[in-house]
Protein backbone atom coordinates (compact mmCIF):
# COMPACT_ATOMS: atom_id res chain seq x y z
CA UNK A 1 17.71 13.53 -37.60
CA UNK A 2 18.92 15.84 -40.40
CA UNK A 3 16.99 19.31 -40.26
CA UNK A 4 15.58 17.97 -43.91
CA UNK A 5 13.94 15.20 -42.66
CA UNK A 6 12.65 17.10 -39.53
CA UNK A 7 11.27 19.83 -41.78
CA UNK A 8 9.74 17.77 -44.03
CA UNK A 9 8.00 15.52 -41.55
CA UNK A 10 6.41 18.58 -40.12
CA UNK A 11 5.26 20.04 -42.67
CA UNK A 12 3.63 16.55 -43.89
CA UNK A 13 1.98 16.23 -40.60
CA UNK A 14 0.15 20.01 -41.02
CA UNK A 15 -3.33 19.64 -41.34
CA UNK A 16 -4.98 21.19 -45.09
CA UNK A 17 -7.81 20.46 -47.00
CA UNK A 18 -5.84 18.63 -49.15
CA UNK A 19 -5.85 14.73 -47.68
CA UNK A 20 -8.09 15.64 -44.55
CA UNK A 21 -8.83 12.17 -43.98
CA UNK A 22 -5.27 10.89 -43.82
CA UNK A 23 -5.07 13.64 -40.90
CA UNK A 24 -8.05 12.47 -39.50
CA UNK A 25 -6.73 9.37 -39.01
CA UNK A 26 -3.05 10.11 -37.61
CA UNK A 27 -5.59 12.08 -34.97
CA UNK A 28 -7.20 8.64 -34.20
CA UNK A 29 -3.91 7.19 -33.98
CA UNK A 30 -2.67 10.24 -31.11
CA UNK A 31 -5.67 9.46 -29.52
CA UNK A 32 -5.90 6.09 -29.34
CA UNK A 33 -1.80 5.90 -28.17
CA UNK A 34 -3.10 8.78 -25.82
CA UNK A 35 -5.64 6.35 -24.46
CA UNK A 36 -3.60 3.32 -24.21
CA UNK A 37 -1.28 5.32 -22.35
CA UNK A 38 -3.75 6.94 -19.84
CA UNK A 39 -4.87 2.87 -18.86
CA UNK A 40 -1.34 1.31 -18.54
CA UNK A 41 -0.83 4.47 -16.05
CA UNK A 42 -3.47 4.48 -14.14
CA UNK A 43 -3.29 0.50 -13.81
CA UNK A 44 0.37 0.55 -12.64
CA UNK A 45 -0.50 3.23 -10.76
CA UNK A 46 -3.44 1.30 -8.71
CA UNK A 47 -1.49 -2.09 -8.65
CA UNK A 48 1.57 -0.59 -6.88
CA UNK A 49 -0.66 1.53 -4.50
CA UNK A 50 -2.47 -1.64 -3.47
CA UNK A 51 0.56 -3.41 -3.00
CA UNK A 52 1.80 -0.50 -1.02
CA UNK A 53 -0.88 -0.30 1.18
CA UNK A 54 -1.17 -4.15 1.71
CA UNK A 55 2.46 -4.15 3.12
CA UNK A 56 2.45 -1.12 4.95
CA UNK A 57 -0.32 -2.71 6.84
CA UNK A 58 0.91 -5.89 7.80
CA UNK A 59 4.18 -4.34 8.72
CA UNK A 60 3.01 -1.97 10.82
CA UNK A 61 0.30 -4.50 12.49
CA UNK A 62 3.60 -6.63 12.90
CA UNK A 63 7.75 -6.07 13.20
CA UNK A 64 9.67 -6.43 9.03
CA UNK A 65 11.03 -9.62 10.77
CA UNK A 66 11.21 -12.06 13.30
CA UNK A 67 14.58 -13.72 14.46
CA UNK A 68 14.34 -17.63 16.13
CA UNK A 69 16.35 -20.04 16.86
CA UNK A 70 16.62 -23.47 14.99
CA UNK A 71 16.30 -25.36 18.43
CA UNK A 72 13.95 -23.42 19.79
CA UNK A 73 13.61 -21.07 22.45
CA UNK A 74 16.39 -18.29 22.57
CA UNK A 75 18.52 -19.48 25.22
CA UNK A 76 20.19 -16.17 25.95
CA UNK A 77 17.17 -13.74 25.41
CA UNK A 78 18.78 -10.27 26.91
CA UNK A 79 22.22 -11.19 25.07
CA UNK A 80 20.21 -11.98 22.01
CA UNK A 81 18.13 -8.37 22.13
CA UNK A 82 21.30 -6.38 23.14
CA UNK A 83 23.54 -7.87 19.85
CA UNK A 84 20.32 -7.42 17.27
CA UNK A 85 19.92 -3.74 18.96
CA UNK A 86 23.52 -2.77 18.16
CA UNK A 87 23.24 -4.07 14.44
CA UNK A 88 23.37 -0.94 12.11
CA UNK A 89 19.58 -0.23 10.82
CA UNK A 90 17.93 -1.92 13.81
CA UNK A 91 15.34 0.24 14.85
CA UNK A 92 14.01 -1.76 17.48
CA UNK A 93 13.65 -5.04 18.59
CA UNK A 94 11.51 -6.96 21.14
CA UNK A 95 11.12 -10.24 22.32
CA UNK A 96 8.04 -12.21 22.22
CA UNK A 97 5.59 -15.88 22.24
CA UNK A 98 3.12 -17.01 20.38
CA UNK A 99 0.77 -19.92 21.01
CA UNK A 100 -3.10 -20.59 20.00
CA UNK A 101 -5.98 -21.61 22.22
CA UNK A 102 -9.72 -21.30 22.48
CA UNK A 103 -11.26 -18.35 24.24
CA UNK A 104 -14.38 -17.76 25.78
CA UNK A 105 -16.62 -15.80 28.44
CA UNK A 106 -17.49 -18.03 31.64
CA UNK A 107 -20.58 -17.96 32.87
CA UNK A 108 -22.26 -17.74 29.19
CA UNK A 109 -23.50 -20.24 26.29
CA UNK A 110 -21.16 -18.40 23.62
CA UNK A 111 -18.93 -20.63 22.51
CA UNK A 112 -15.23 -20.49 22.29
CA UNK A 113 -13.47 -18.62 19.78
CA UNK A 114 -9.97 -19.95 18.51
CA UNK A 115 -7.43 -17.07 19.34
CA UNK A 116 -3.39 -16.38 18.58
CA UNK A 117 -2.24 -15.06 21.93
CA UNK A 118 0.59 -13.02 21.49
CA UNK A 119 2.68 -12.51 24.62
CA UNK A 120 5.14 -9.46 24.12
CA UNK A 121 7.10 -7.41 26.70
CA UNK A 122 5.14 -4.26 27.25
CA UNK A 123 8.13 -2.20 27.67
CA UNK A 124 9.40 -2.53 24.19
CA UNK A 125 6.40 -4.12 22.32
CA UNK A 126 5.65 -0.70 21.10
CA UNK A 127 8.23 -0.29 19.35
CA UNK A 128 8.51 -2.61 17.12
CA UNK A 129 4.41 -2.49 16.30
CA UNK A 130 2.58 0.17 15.87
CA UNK A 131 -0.89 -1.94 16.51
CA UNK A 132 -0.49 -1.07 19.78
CA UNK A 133 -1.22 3.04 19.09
CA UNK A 134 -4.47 1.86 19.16
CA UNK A 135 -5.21 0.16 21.92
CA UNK A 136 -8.55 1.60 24.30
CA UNK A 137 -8.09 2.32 27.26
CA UNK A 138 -4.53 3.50 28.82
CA UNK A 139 -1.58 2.07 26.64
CA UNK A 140 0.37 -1.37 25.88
CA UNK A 141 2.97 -0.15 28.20
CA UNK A 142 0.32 -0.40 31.23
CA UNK A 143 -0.43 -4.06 30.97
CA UNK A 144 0.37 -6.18 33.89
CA UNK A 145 0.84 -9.56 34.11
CA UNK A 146 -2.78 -11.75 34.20
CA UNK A 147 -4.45 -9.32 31.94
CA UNK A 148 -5.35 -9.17 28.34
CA UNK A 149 -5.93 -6.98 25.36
CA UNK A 150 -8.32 -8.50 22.73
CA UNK A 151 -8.86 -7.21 18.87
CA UNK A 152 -11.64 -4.83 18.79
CA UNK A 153 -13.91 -7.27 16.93
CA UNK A 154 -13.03 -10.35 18.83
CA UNK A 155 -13.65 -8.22 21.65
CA UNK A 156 -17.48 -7.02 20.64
CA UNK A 157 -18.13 -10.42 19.13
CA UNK A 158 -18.03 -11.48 22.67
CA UNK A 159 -19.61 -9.20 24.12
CA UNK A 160 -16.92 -8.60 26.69
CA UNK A 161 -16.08 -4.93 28.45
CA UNK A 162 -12.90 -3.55 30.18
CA UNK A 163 -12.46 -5.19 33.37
CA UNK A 164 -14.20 -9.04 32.69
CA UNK A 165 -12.85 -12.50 33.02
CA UNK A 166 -12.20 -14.20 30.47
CA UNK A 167 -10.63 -17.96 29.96
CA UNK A 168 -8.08 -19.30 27.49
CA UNK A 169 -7.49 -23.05 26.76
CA UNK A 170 -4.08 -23.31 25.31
CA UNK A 171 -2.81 -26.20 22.42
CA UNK A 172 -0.33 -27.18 25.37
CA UNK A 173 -1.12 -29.94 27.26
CA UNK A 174 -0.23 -30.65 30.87
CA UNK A 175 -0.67 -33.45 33.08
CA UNK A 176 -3.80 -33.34 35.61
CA UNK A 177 -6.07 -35.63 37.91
CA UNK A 178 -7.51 -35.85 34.96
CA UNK A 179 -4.75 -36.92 33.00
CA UNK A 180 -3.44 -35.32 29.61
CA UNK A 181 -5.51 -31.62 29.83
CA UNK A 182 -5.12 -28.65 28.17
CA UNK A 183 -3.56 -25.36 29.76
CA UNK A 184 -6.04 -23.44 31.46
CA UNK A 185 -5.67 -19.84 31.74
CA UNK A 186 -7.85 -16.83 32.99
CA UNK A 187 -7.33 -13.04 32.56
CA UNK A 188 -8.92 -9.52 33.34
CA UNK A 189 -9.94 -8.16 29.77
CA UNK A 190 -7.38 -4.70 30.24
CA UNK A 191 -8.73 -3.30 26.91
CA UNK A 192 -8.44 -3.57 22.73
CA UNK A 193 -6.59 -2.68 19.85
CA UNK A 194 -7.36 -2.33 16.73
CA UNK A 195 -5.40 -3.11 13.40
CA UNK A 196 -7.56 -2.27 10.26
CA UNK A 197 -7.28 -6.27 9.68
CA UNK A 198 -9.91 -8.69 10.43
CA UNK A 199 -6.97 -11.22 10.61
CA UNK A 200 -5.99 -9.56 13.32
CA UNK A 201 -8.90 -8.18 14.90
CA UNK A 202 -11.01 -10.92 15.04
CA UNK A 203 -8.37 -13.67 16.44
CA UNK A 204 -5.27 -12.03 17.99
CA UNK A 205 -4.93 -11.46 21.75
CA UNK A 206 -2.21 -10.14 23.49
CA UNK A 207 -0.70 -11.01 26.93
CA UNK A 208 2.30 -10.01 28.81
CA UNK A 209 5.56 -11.65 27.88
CA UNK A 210 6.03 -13.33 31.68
CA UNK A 211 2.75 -15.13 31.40
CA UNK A 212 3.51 -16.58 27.71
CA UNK A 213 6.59 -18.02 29.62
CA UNK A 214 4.60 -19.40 32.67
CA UNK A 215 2.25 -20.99 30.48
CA UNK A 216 4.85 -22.76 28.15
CA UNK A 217 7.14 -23.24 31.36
CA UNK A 218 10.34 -21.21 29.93
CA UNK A 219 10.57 -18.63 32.14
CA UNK A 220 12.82 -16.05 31.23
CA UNK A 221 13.25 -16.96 27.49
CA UNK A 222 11.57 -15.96 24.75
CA UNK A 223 10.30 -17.69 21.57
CA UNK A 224 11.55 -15.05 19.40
CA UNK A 225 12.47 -11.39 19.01
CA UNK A 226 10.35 -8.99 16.43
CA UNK A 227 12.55 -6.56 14.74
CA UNK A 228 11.92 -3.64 13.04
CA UNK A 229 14.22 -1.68 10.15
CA UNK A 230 14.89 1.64 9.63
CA UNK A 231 12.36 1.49 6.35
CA UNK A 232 10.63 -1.34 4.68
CA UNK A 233 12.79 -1.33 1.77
CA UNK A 234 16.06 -1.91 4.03
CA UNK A 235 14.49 -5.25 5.75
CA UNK A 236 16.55 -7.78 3.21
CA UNK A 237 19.72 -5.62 4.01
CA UNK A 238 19.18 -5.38 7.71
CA UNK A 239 17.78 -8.62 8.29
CA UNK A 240 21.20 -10.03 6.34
CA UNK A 241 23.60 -8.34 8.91
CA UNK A 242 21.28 -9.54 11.86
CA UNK A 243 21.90 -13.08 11.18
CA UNK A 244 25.87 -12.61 10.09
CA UNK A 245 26.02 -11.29 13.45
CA UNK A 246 24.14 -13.77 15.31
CA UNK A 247 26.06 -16.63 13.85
CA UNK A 248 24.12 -19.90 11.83
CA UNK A 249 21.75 -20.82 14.82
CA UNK A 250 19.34 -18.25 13.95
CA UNK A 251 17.08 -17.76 10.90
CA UNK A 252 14.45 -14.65 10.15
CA UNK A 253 11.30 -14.14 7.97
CA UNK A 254 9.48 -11.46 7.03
CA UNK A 255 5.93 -11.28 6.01
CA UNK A 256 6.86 -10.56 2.42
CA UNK A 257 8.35 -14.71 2.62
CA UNK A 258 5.36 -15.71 4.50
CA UNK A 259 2.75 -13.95 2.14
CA UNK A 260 4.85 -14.58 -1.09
CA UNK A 261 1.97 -16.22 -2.75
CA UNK A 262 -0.19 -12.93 -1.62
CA UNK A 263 2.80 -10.83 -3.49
CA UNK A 264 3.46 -12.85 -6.23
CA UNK A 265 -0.44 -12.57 -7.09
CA UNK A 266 0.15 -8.96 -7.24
CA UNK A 267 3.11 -8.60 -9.31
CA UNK A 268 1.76 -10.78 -12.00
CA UNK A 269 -1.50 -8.53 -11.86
CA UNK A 270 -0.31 -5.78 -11.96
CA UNK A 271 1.90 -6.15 -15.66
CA UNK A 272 -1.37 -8.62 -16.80
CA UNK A 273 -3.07 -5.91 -16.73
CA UNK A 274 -0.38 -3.40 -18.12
CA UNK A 275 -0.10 -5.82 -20.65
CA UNK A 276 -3.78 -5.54 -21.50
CA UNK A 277 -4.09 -2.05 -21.90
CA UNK A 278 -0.53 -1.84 -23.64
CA UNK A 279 -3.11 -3.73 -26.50
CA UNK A 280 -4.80 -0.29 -26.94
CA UNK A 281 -1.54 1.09 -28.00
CA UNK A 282 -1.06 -1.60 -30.40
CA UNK A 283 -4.46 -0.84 -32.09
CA UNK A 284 -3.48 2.32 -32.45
CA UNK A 285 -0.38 1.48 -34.11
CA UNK A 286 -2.66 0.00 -37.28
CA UNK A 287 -3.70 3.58 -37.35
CA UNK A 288 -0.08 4.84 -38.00
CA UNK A 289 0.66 2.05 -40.09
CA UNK A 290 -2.73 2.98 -42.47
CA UNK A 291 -1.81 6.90 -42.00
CA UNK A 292 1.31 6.44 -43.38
CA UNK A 293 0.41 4.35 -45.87
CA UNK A 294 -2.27 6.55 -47.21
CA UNK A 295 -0.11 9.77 -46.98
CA UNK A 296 2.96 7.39 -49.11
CA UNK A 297 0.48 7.53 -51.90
CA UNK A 298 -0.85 11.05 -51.81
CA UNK A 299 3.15 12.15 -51.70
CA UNK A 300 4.27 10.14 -54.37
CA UNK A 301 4.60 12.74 -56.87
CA UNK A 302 6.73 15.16 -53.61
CA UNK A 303 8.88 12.03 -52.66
CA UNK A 304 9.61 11.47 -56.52
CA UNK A 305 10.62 15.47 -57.03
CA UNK A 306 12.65 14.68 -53.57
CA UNK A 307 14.11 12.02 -55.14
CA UNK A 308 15.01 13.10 -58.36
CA UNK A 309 16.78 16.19 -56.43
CA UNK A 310 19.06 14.79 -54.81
CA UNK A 311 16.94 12.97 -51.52
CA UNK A 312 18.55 9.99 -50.78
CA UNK A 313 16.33 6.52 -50.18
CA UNK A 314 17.65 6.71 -46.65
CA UNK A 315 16.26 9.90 -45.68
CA UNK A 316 13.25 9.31 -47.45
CA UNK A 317 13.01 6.96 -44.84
CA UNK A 318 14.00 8.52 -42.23
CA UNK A 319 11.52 11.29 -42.49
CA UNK A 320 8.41 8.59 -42.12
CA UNK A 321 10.11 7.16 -39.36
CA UNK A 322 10.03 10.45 -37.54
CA UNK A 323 6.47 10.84 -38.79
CA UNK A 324 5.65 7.51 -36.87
CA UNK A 325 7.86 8.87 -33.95
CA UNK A 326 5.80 12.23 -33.57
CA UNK A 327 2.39 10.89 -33.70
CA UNK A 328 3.63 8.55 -31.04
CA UNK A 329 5.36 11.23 -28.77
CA UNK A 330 2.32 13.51 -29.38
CA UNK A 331 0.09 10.49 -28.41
CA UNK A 332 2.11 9.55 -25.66
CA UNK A 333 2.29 13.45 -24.04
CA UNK A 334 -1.43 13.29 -23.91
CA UNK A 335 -1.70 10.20 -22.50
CA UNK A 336 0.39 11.66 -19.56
CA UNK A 337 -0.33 14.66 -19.41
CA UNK A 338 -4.01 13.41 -18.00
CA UNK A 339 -3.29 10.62 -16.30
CA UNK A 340 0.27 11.57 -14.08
CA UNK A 341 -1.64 14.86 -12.58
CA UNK A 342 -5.15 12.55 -12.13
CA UNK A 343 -3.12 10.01 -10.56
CA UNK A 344 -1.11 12.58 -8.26
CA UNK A 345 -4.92 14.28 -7.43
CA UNK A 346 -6.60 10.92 -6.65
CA UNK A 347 -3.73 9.81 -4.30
CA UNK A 348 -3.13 12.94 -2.78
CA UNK A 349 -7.04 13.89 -1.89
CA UNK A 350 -8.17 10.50 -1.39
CA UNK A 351 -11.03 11.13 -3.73
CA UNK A 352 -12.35 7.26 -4.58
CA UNK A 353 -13.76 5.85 -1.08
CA UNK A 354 -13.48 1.87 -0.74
CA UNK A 355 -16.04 0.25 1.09
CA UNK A 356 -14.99 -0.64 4.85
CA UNK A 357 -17.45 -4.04 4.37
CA UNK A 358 -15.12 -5.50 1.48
CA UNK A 359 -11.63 -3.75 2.12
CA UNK A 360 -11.36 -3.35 6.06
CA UNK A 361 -7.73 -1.91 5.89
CA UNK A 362 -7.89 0.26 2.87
CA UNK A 363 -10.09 3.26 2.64
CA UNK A 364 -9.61 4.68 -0.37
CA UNK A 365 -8.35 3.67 -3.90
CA UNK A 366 -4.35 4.04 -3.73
CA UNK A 367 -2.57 5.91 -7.23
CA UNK A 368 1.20 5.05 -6.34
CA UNK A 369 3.37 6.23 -9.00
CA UNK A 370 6.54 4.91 -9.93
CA UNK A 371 9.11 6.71 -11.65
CA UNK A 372 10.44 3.14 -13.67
CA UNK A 373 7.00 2.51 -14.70
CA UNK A 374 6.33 5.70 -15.86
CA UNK A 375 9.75 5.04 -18.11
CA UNK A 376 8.39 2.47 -19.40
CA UNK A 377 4.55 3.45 -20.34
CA UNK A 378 6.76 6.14 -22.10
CA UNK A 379 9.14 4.66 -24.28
CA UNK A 380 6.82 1.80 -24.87
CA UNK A 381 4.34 3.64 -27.35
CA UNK A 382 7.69 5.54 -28.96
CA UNK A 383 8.86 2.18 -29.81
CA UNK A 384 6.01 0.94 -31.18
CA UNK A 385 4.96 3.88 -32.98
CA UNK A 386 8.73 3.60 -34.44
CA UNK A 387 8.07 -0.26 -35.39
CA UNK A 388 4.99 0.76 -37.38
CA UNK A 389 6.40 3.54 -39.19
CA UNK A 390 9.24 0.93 -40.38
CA UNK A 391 6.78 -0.43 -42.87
CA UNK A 392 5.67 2.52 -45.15
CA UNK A 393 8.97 4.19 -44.53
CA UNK A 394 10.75 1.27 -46.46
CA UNK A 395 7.80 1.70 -49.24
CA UNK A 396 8.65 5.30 -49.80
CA UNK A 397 12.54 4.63 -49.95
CA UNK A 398 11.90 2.38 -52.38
CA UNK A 399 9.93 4.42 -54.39
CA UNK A 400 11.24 5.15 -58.01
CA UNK A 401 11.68 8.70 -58.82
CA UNK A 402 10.64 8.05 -62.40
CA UNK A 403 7.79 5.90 -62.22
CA UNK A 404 6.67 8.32 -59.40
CA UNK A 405 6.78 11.64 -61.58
CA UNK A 406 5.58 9.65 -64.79
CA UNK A 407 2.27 8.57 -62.99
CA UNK A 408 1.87 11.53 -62.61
């Protein structure tokens, strides 16, 4: 913009006595751009912080991925772990088995609880999970082979302490005097973990990796092998090379496949929302159009002097436009100028407390700010403050000089 145009707008934009209220409302229209920008913030801001928290939970409750192979078992389990090891941006990797079953206490009228017994290899388990930081008394590492850890709730739910018996009754069947029966199990209760999840807490158990085998018959081979990346965002990259190098008879998941629904849910949140406070900045775009509109009017005599000296339509236009653009920018400054430093403070100090009764893993309200989205709150009341302005910018070009300074 020509220093003309940028001097004039200014100076236009000065509050005087002279056409208070046309001021008063280009203040209405700052602060209701100021406002509209504060909400699309602060909802981005929450979304992606919930988001953030939801994954760093499950993945550090669980591995970023889990390698198996299409026919089943891994036949070569050590060859397997030793080639995904030596994969660049392999952190760690472990093998492990799942399988479900009922659990209860004998000796008592409680009745069973349906578990997922996890059976990992306490050596390396740790590595690839950090659940197991958690686990009361001793460490994952310590568990022997015909003992179990049980989620903390699971665990209280029964009633059970360190050192009791407790029974599993596997989904495998095996033949008996009885017939077809299912696997029978029993274990010393070792200890419990706890995860922040109630999915995990109240239905997980874990068991050495040698007893998963014995009970599914497949000793020395594991079901799969639990990875874990150097971050979260590398997973897709990492998890790529793991399978080029393991050849087309293995496939990997994440959670982020398994839970897409969960993640889709939050992505389309997240901009609904955005979306729905962006509507506050679109009120407050009326406000620029009527501003403008109103201060057209009380100008028309300036514009028709400007005009008659030499002002060309195009500037004339120009300078509204850059009226529009200010009271936007202005607007917009405000709006994060609050918000990005609340945001920052919320995050930072955990100041808003969730309850533990309706969000068991997250403790506090999350502020995540992203630099994109911050972009994007900013240009987006710019550019609509711009598209509003376009209106009584074209009025004033077209204004005639003559019939301007004869009304008058």
């Amino acid at each position: 913009m020509a220093l003309f145009e940028r001097t004039v707008a200014e100076r236009y934009l000065k509050t005087h006595r002279k056409g208070a209220f046309v001021h008063i409302m280009v203040r209405f229209a700052r602060g209701g751009t100021a406002l509209g920008v504060f909400a699309m913030v602060v909802t981005l801001a929450v979304m992606t912080g919930f988001r953030e928290e939801i994954e760093a939970t499950l993945f550090s409750a669980t591995a970023h991925f889990t390698v198996f192979h299409l026919t089943g078992d891994i036949p070569d389990t050590a060859g397997t772990l030793k080639t995904i090891r030596a994969v660049p941006g392999v952190k760690a990797a472990s093998p492990i088995r799942l399988e479900k079953g009922l659990l209860r206490v004998p000796d008592t009228s409680a009745p069973p609880e349906p578990v997922v017994v996890k059976a990992v290899d306490p050596a390396s388990a740790h590595s690839t999970s950090s659940i197991f930081d958690s686990v009361k008394p001793g460490r994952v590492e310590d568990l022997k082979d015909g003992e179990i850890l049980l989620g903390k709730e699971l665990a209280q739910k029964l009633g059970v302490h360190v050192g009791d018996t407790v029974a599993v009754a596997f989904f495998r069947l095996e033949l008996g005097l009885g017939g077809q029966q299912p696997k029978l199990a029993a274990f010393r209760m070792a200890g419990t973990f706890e995860s922040h999840s109630s999915e995990y807490d109240k239905s997980w158990a874990i068991i050495t990796l040698a007893d998963g085998a014995r009970i599914a018959h497949a000793e020395g081979h594991a079901e799969m092998i639990e990875v874990r990346a150097s971050s979260i965002d590398a997973i897709s990259k990492v998890k790529a090379r793991v399978l080029k190098t393991l050849g087309p008879d293995f496939l990997a998941t994440d959670l982020r496949e398994t839970n897409k629904p969960l993640f889709a849910a939050l992505t389309v949140e997240k901009w609904a929302f955005a979306a729905i406070f962006g509507l506050i900045v679109l009120v407050a775009a009326f406000n620029v159009v009527a501003s403008l509109v109103l201060l057209v009017t009380e100008k028309r005599r300036d514009l028709g002097v400007l005009l008659a000296l030499g002002a060309t339509p195009k500037q004339i236009q120009r300078l509204f436009e850059l009226q529009g653009l200010r009271i936007g920018a202005v607007g917009t400054l405000w709006g994060l100028g609050t918000s990005v430093p609340l945001c920052w403070a919320a995050d930072h100090w955990k100041l808003i407390k969730l309850p533990a009764a309706v969000y068991d893993f997250i403790t506090y309200m999350p502020f995540r700010m992203k630099v994109p989205d911050v972009l994007l709150v900013a240009v987006f009341p710019l550019l609509v403050s711009w598209l509003a302005a376009r209106y009584p910018a074209k009025k004033a070009a077209a204004l005639d000089p003559v019939d301007a300074l004869r009304s008058e």
